[in-house]
C-alpha atoms as a PDB file:
ATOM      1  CA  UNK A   1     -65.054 -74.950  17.244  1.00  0.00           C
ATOM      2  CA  UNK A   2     -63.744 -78.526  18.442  1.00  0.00           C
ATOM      3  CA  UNK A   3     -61.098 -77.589  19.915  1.00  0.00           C
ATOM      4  CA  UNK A   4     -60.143 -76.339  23.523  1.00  0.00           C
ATOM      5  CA  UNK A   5     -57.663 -77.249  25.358  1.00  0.00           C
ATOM      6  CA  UNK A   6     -54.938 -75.693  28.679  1.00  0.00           C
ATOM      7  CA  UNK A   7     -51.411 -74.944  28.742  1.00  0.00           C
ATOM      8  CA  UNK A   8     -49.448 -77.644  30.196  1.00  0.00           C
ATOM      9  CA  UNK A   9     -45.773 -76.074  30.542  1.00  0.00           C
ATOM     10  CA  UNK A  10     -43.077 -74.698  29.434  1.00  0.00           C
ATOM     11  CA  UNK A  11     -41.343 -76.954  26.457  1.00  0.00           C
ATOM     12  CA  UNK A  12     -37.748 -77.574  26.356  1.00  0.00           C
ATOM     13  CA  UNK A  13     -37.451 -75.382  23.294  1.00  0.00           C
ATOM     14  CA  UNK A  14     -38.723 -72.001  24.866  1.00  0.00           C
ATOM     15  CA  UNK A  15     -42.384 -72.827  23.287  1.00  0.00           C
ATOM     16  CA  UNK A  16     -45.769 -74.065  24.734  1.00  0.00           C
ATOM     17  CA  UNK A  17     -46.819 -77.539  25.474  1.00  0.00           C
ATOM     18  CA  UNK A  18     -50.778 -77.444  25.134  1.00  0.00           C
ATOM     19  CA  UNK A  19     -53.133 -80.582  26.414  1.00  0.00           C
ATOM     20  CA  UNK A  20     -56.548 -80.205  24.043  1.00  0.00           C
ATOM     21  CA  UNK A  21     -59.819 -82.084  23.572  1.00  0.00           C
ATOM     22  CA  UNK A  22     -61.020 -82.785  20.424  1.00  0.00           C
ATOM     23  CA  UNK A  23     -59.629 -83.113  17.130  1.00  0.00           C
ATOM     24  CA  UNK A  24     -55.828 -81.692  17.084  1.00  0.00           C
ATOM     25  CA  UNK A  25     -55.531 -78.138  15.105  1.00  0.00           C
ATOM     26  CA  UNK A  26     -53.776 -78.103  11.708  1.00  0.00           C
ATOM     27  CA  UNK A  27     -50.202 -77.223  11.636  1.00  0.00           C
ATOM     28  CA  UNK A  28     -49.439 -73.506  11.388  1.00  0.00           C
ATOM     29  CA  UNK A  29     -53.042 -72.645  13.246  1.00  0.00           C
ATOM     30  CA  UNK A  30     -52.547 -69.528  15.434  1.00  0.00           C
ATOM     31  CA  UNK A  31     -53.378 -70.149  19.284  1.00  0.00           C
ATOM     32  CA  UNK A  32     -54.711 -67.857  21.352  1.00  0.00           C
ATOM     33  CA  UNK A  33     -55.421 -67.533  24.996  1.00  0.00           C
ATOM     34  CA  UNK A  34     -59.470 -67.545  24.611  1.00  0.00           C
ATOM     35  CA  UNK A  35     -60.724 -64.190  23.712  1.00  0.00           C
ATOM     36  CA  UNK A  36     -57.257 -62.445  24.441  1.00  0.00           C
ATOM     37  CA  UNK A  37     -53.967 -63.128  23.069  1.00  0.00           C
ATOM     38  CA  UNK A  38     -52.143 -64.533  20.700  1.00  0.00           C
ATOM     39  CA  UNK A  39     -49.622 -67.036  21.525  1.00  0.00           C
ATOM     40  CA  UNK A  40     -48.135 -68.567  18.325  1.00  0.00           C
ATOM     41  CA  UNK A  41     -48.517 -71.472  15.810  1.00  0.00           C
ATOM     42  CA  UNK A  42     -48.938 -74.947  16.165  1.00  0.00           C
ATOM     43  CA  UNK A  43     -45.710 -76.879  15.223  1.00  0.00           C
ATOM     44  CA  UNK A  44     -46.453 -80.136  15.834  1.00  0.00           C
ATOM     45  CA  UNK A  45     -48.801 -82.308  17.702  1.00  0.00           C
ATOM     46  CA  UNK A  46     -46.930 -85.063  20.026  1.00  0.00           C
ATOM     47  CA  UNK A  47     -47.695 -87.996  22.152  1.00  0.00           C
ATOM     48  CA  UNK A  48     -50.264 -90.270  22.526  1.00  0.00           C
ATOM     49  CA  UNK A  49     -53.322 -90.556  20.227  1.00  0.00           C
ATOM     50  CA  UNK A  50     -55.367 -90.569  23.773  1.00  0.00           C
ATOM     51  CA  UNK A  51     -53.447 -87.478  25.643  1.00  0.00           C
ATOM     52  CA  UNK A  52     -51.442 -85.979  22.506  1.00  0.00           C
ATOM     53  CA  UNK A  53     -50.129 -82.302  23.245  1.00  0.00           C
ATOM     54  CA  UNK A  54     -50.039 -80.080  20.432  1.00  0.00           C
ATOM     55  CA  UNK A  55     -46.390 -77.482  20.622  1.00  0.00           C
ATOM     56  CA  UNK A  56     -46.868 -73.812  20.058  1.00  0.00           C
ATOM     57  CA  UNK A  57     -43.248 -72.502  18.389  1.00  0.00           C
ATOM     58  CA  UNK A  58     -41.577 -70.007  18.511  1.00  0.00           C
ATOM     59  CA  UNK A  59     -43.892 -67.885  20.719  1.00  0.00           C
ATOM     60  CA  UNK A  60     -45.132 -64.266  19.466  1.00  0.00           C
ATOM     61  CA  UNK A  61     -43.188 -61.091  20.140  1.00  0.00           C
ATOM     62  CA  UNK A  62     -43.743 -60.369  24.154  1.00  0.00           C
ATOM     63  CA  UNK A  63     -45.560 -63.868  25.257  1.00  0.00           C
ATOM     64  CA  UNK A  64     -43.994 -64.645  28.392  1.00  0.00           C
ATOM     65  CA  UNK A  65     -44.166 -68.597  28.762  1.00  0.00           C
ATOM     66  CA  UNK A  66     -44.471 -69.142  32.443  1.00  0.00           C
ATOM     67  CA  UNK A  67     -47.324 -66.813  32.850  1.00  0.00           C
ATOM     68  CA  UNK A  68     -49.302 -68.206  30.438  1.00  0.00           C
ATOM     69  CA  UNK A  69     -48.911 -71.640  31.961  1.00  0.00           C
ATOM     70  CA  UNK A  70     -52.628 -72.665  32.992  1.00  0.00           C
ATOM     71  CA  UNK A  71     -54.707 -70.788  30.580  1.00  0.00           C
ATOM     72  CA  UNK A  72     -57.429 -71.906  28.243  1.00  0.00           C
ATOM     73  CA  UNK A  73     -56.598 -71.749  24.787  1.00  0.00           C
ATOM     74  CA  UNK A  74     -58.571 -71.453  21.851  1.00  0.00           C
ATOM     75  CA  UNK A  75     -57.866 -71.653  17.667  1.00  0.00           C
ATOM     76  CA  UNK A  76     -57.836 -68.011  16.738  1.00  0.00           C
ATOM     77  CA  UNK A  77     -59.872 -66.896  13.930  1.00  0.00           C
ATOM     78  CA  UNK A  78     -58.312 -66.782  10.324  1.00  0.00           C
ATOM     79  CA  UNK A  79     -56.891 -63.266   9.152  1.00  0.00           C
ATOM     80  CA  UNK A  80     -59.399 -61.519   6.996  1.00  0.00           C
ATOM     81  CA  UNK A  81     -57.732 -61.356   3.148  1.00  0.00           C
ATOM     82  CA  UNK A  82     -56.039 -58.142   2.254  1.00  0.00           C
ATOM     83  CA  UNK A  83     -57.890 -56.378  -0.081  1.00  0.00           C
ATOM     84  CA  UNK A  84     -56.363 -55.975  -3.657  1.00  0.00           C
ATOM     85  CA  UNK A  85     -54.139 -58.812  -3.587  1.00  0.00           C
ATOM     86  CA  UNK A  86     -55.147 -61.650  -5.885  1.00  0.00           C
ATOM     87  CA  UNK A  87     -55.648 -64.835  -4.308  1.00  0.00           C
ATOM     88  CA  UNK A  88     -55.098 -67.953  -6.496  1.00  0.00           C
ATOM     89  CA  UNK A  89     -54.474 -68.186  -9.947  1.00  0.00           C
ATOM     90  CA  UNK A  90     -54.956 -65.503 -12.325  1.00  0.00           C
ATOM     91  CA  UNK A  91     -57.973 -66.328 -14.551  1.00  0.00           C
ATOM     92  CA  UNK A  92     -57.222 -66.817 -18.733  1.00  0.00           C
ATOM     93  CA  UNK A  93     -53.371 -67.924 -17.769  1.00  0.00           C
ATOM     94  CA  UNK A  94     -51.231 -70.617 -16.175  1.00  0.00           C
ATOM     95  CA  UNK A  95     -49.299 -70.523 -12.790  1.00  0.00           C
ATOM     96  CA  UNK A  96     -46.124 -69.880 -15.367  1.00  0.00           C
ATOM     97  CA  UNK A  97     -47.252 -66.452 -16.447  1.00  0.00           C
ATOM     98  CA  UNK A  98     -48.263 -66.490 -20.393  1.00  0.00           C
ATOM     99  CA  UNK A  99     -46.091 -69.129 -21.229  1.00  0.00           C
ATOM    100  CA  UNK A 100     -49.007 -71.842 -20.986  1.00  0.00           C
ATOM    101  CA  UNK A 101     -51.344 -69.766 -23.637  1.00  0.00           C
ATOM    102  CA  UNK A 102     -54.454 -71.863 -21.578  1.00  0.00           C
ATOM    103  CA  UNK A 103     -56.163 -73.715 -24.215  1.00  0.00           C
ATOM    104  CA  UNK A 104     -53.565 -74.320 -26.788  1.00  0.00           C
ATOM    105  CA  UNK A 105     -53.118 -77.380 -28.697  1.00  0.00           C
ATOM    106  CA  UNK A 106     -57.086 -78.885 -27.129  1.00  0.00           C
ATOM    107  CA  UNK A 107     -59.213 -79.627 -29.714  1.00  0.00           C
ATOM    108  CA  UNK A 108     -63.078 -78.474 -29.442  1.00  0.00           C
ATOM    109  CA  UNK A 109     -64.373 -77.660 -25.840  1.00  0.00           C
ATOM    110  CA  UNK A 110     -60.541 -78.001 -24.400  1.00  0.00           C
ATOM    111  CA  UNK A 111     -60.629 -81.400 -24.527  1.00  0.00           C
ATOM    112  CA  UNK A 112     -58.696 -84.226 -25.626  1.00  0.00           C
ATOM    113  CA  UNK A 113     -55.479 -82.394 -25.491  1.00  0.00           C
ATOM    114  CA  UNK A 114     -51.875 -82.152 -24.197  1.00  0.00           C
ATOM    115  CA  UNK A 115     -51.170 -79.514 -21.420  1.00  0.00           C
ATOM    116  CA  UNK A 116     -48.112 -77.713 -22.440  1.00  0.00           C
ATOM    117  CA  UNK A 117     -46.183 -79.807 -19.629  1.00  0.00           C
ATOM    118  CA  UNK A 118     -46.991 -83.101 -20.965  1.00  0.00           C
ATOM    119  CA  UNK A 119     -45.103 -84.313 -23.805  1.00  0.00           C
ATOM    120  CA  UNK A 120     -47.425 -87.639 -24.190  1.00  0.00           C
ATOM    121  CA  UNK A 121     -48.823 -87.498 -27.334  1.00  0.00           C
ATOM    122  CA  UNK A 122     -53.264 -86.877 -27.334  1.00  0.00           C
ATOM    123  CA  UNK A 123     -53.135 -83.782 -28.710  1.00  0.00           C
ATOM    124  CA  UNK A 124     -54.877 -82.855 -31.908  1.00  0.00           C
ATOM    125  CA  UNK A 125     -52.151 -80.534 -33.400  1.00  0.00           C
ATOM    126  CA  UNK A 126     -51.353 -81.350 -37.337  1.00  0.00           C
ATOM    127  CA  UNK A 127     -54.300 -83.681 -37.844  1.00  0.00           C
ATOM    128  CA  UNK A 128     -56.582 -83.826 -40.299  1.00  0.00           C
ATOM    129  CA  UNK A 129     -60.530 -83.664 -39.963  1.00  0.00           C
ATOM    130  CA  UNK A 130     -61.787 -85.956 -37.175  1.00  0.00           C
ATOM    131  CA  UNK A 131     -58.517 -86.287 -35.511  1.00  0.00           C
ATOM    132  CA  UNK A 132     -57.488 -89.346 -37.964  1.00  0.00           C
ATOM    133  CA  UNK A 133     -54.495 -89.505 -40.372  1.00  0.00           C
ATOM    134  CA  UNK A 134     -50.897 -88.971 -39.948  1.00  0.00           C
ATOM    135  CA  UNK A 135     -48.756 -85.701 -39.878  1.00  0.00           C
ATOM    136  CA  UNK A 136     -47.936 -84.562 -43.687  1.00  0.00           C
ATOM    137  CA  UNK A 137     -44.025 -84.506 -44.342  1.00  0.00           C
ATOM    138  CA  UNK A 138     -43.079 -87.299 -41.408  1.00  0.00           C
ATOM    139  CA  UNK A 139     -44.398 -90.284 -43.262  1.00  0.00           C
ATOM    140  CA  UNK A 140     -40.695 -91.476 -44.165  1.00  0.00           C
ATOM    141  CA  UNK A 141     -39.159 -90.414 -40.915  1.00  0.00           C
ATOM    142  CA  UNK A 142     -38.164 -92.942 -37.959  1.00  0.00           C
ATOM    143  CA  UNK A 143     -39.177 -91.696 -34.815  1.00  0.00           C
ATOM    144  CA  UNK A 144     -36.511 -92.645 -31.580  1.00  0.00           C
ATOM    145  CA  UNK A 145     -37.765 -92.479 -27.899  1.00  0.00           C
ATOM    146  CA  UNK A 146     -36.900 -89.312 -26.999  1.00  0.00           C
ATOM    147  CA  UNK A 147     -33.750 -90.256 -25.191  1.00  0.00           C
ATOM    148  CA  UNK A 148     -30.793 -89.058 -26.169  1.00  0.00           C
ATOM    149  CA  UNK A 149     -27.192 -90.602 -25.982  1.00  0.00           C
ATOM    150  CA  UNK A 150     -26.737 -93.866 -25.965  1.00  0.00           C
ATOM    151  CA  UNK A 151     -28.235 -96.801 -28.054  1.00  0.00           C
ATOM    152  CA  UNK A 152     -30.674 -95.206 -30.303  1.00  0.00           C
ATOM    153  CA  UNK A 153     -28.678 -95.405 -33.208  1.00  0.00           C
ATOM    154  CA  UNK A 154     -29.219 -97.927 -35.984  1.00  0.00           C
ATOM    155  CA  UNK A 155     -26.237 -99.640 -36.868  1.00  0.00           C
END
């Protein structure tokens, strides 16, 4: 790991002020005192870029912040993942559920297409072979922006 560092005091907030070497941890890391406890998460990292002081808040359940004033202090190691919950996305869908349908309106190979959240044209829905040629049925229709309201009317 790159990162050690000693408990400085007591913060004005009830947490831990922590002086470290090495690169700062990432926000929300759990800190431990090395090999025991754990103390809580980093909230912020303050100061100086040369003597910057990461703050550990709120504290765990049962931390008592004077006594721990003086120890080392370590990054603890990431929880294992539970086993049975899904982690990420669901494979074949969208982050919406079934809504998306995953491939739908892509030509060949899912490319070329529109996602189902962009409305920006590139899809190959209602053309002919090749991709080329308009959509049957609109040829006499006027297409508007897409705003509505306001000044889209022909007068």
């Amino acid at each position: 790991m790159s990162f050690s560092g000693r408990v400085n005091r007591e913060s004005h907030l009830g947490g831990l002020l922590v002086d470290f070497e090495g690169r700062p941890p990432r926000l929300g890391a759990r800190i431990r005192i090395s090999g025991g406890k754990i103390l809580g998460r980093v909230e912020t990292v303050i100061g100086p870029v040369g003597s910057a002081l990461i703050h550990i808040h709120p504290l765990y359940d049962g931390i008592d912040a004077m006594a721990s004033v003086g120890s080392p202090v370590e990054i603890a190691p990431r929880e294992s993942p539970r086993q049975g919950r899904p982690r990420g996305r669901q494979s074949g869908g969208s982050y919406r559920g079934n809504k998306g349908g995953g491939q739908r309106g892509r030509g060949p190979g899912g490319k070329g297409g529109r996602s189902f959240r962009d409305n920006k044209g590139g899809g190959q829905r209602g053309r002919g072979p090749g991709g080329k040629g308009r959509k049957s049925g609109n040829s006499s229709r006027r297409r508007d922006s897409g705003k509505s309201g306001r000044g889209n009317k022909r007068r």
